[in-house]
C-alpha atoms as a PDB file:
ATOM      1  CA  UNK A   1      -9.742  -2.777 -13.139  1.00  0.00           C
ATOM      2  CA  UNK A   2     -11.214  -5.987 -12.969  1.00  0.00           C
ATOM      3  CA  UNK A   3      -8.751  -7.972 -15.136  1.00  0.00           C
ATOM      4  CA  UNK A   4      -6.117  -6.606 -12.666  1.00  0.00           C
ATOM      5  CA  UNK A   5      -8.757  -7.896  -9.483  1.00  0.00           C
ATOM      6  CA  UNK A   6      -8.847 -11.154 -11.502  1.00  0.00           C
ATOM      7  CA  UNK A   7      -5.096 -11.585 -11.658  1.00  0.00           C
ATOM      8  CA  UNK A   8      -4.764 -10.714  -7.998  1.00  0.00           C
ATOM      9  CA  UNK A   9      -7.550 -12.935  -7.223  1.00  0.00           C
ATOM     10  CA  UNK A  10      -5.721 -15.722  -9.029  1.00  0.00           C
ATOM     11  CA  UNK A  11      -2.536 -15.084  -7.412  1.00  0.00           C
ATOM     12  CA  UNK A  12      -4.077 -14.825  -3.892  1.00  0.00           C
ATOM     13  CA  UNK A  13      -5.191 -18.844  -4.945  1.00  0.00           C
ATOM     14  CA  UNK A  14      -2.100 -20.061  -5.346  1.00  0.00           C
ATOM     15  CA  UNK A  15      -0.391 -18.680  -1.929  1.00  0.00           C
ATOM     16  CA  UNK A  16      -3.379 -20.577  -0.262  1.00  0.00           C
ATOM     17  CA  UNK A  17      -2.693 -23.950  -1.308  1.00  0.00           C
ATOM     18  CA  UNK A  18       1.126 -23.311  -0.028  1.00  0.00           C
ATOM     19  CA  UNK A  19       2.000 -25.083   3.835  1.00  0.00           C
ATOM     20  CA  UNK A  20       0.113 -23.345   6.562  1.00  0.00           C
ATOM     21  CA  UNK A  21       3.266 -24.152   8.513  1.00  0.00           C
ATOM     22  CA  UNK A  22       4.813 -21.189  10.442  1.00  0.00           C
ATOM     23  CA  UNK A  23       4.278 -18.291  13.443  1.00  0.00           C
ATOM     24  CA  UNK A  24       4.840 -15.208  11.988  1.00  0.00           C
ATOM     25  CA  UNK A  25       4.827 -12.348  14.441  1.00  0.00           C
ATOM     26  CA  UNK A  26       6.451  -9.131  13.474  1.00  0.00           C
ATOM     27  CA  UNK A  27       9.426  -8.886  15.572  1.00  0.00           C
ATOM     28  CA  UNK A  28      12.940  -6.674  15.923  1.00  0.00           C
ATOM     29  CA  UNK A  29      14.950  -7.258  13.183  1.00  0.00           C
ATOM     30  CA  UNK A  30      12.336  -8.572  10.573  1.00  0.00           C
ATOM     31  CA  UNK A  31      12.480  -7.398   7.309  1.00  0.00           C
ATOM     32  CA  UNK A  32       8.987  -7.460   5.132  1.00  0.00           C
ATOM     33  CA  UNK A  33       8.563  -6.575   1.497  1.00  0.00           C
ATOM     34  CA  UNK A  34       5.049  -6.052   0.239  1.00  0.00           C
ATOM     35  CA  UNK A  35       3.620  -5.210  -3.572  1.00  0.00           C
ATOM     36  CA  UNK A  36       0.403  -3.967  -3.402  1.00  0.00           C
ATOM     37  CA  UNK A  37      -3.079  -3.239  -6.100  1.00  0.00           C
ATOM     38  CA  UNK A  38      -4.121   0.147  -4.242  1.00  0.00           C
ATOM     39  CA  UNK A  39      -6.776   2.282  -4.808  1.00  0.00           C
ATOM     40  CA  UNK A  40      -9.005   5.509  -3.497  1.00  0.00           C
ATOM     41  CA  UNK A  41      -7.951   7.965  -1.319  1.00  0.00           C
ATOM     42  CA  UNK A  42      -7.320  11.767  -2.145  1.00  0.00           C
ATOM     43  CA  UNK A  43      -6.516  11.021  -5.587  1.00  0.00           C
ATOM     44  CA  UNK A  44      -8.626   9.055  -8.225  1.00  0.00           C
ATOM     45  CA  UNK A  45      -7.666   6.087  -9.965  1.00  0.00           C
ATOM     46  CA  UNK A  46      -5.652   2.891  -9.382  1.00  0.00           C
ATOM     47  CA  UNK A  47      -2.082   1.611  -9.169  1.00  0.00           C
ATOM     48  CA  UNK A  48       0.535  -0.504  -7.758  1.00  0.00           C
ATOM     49  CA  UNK A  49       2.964   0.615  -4.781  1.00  0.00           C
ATOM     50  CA  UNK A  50       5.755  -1.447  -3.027  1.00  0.00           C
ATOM     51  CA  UNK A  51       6.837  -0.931   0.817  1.00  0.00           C
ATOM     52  CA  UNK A  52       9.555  -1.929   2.898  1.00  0.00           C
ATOM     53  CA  UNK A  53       9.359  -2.695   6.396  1.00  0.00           C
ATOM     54  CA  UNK A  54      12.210  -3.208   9.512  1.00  0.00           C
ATOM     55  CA  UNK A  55      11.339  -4.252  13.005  1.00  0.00           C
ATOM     56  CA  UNK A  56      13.366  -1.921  15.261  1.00  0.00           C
ATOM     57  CA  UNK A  57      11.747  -1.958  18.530  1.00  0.00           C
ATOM     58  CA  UNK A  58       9.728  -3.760  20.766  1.00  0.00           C
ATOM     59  CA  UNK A  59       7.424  -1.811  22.691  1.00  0.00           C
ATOM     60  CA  UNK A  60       6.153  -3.902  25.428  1.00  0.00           C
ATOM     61  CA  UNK A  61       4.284  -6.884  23.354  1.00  0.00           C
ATOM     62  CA  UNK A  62       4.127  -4.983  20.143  1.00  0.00           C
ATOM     63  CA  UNK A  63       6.939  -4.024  17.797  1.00  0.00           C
ATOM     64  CA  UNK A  64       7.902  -0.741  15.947  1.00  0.00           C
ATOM     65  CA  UNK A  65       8.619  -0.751  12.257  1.00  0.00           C
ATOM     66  CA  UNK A  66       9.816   1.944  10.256  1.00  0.00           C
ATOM     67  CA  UNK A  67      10.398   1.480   6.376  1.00  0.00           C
ATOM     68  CA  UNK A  68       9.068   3.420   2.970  1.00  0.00           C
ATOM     69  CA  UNK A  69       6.691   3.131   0.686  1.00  0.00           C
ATOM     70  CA  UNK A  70       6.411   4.321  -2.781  1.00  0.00           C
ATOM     71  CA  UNK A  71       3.616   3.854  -5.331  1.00  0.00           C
ATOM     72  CA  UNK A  72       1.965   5.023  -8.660  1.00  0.00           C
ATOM     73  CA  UNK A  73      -1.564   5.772  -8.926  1.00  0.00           C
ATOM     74  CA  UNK A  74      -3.641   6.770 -12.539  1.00  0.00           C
ATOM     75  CA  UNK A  75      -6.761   7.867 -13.818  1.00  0.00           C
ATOM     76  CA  UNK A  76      -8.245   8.802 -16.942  1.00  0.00           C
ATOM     77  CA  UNK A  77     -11.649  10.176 -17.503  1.00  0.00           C
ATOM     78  CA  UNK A  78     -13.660  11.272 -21.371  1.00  0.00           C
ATOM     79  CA  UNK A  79     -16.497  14.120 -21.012  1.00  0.00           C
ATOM     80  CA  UNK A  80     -17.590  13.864 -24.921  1.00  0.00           C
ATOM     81  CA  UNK A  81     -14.662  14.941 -27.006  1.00  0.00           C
ATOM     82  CA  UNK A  82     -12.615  16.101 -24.117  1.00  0.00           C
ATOM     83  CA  UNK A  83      -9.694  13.739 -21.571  1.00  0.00           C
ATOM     84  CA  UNK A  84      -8.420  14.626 -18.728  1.00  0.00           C
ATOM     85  CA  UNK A  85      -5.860  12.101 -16.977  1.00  0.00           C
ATOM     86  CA  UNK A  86      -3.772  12.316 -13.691  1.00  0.00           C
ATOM     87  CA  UNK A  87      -1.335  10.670 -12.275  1.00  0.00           C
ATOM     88  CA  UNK A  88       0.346  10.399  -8.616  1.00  0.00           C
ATOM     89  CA  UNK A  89       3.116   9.305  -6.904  1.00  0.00           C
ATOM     90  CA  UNK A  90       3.673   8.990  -3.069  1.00  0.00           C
ATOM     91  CA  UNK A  91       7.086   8.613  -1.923  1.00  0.00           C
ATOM     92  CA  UNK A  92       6.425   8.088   2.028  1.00  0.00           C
ATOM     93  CA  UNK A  93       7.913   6.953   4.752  1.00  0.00           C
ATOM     94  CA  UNK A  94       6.119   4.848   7.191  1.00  0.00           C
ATOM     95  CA  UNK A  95       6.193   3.611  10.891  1.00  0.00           C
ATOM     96  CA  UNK A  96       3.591   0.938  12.255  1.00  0.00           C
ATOM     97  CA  UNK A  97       3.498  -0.290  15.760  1.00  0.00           C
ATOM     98  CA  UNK A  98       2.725  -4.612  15.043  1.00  0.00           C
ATOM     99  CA  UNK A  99       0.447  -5.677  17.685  1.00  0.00           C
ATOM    100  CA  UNK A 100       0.876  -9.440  18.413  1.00  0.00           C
ATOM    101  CA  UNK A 101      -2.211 -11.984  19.205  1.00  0.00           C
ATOM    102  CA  UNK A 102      -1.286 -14.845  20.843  1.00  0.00           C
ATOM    103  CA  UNK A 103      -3.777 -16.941  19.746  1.00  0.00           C
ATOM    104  CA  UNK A 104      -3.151 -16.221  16.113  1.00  0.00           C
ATOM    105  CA  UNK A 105       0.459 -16.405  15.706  1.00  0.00           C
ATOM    106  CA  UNK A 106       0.335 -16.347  11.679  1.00  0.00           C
ATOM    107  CA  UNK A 107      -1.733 -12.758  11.257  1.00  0.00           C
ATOM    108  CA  UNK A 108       0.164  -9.511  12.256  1.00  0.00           C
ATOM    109  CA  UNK A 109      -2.021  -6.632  12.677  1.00  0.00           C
ATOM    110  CA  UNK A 110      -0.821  -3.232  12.742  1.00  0.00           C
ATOM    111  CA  UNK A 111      -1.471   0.514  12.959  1.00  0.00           C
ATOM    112  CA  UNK A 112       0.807   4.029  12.310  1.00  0.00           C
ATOM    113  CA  UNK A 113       1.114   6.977  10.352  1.00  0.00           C
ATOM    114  CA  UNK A 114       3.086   7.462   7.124  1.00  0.00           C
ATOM    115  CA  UNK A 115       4.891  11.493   6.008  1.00  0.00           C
ATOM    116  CA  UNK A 116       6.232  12.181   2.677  1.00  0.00           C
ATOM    117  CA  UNK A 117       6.130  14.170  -0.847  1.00  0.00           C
ATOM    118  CA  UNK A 118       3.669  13.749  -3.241  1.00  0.00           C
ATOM    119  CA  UNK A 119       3.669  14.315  -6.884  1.00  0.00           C
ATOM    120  CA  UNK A 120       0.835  15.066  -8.871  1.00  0.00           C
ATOM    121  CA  UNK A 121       0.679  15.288 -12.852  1.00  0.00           C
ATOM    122  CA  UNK A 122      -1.708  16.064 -15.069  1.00  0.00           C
ATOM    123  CA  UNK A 123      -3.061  16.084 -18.598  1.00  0.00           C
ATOM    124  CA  UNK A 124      -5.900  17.247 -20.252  1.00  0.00           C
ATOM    125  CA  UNK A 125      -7.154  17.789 -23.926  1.00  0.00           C
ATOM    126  CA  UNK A 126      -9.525  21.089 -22.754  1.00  0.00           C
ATOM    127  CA  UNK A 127      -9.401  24.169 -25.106  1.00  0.00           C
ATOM    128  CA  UNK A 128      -6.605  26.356 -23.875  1.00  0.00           C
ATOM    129  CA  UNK A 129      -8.179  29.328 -22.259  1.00  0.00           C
ATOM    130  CA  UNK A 130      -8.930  26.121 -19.682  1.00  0.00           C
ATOM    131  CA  UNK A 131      -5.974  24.319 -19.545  1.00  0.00           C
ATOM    132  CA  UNK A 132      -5.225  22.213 -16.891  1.00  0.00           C
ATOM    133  CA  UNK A 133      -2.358  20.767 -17.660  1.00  0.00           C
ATOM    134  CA  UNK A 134       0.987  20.602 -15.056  1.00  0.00           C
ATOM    135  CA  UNK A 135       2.162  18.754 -11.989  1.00  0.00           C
ATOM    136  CA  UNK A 136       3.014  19.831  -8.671  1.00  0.00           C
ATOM    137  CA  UNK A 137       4.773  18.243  -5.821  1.00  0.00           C
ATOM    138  CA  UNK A 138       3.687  18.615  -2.164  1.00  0.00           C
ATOM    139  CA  UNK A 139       4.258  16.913   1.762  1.00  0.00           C
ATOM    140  CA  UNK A 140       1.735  14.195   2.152  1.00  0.00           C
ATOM    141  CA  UNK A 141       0.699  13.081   5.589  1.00  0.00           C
ATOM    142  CA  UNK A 142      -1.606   9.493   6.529  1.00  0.00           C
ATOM    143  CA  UNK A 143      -2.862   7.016   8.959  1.00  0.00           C
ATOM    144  CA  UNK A 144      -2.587   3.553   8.215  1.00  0.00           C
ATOM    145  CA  UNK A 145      -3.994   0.279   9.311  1.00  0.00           C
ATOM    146  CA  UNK A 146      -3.710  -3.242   7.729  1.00  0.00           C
ATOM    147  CA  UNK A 147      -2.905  -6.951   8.572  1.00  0.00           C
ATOM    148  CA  UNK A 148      -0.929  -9.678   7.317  1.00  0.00           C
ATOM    149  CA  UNK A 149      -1.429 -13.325   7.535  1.00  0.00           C
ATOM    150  CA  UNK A 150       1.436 -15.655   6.618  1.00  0.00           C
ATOM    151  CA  UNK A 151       0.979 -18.909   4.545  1.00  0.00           C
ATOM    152  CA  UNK A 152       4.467 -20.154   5.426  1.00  0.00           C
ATOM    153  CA  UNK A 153       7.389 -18.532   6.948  1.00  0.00           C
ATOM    154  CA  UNK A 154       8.042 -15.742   4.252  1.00  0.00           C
ATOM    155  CA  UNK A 155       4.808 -15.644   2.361  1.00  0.00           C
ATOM    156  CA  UNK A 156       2.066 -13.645   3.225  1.00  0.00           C
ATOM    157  CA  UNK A 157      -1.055 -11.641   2.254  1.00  0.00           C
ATOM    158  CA  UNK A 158      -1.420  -8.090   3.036  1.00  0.00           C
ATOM    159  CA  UNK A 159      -4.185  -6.044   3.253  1.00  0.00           C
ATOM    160  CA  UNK A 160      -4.586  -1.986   4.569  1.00  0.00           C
ATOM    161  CA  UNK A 161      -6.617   0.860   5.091  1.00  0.00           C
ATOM    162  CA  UNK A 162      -5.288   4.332   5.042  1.00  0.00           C
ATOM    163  CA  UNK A 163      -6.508   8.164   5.207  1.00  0.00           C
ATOM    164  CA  UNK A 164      -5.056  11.043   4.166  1.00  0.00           C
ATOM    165  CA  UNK A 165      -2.603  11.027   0.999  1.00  0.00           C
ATOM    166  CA  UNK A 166      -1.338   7.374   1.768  1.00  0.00           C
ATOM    167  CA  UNK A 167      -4.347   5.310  -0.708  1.00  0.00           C
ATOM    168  CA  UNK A 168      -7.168   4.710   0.644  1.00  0.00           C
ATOM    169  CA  UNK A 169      -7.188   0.382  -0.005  1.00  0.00           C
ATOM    170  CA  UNK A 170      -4.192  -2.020  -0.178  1.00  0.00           C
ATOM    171  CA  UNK A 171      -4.191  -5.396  -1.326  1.00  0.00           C
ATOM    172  CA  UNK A 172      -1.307  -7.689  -2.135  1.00  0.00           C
ATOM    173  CA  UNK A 173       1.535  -9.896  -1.105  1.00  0.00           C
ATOM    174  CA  UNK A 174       4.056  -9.601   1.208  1.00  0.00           C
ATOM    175  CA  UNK A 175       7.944 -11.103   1.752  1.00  0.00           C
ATOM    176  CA  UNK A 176      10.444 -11.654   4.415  1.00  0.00           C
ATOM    177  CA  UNK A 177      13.415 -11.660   3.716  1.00  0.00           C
END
């Protein structure tokens, strides 16, 4: 976990030194891509997700966008001899209302709720009148908050908050494209 904090640390370093050049307010018709390092929430473990986001409506000063997001999250734990691993997979889809400050035109805050399946696996090495082995899928339901702040016109970094079965931290970098 922290080689992969490292590597997104280091990444993170070289989108600051690009041009702080350009306003970057969500609006209708934008189109953001984000890869994220997630982490927490209902399950244990860490992972990578990627979302996709469309500016549909404006809603007085602010701006709807719906999109999806889908991600893969792991954990593996030892107890002596014995493993047990898991592994899940949200496939949501998500709509945030972007809330626009005019006296930061580069960061784009935002707030909404995200509904979907999840699927759960999992793996363990216990003696079989235990076993706990299987996977299951179910509907997954979250709140999500986050921000963006753009280093140039289509470069940003994203971070997010979420409860429920959406992770429970985001961190990584987003596109528009």
């Amino acid at each position: 976990m922290i080689a992969r904090f490292a590597r997104f640390a280091a990444a993170a370093a070289l989108v600051a030194a690009l041009p702080l050049t350009a306003s970057a307010q969500f609006a209708k018709g934008d189109r953001v891509g984000t890869v994220n390092f997630m982490t927490g929430g209902d399950y244990n473990g860490s992972g990578v997700g990627v979302q996709a986001e469309w500016g549909i409506l404006p809603i007085g000063k602010a701006t709807l966008g719906i999109g999806g997001f889908v991600g893969y999250q792991s954990d593996s734990e030892t107890y002596g001899t014995f493993k047990a691993s898991n592994s899940v997979m949200p496939f949501m889809a998500i709509g945030n209302v972007h809330f626009p400050i005019a006296s930061q035109p580069k960061l784009d805050l935002y707030a909404g709720a995200s509904v979907g399946i999840i699927r759960v696996s999992w793996d363990s090495n216990v003696p079989a009148a235990y076993n706990v082995d299987g996977s299951d899928t179910d509907t997954g339901f979250g709140i999500q908050g986050g921000a963006r702040y753009w280093f140039g016109s289509k470069l940003g970094l994203n971070g997010q908050i979420g409860i429920g079965d959406i992770p429970l931290l985001h961190a990584g970098l987003s596109l528009k494209f």
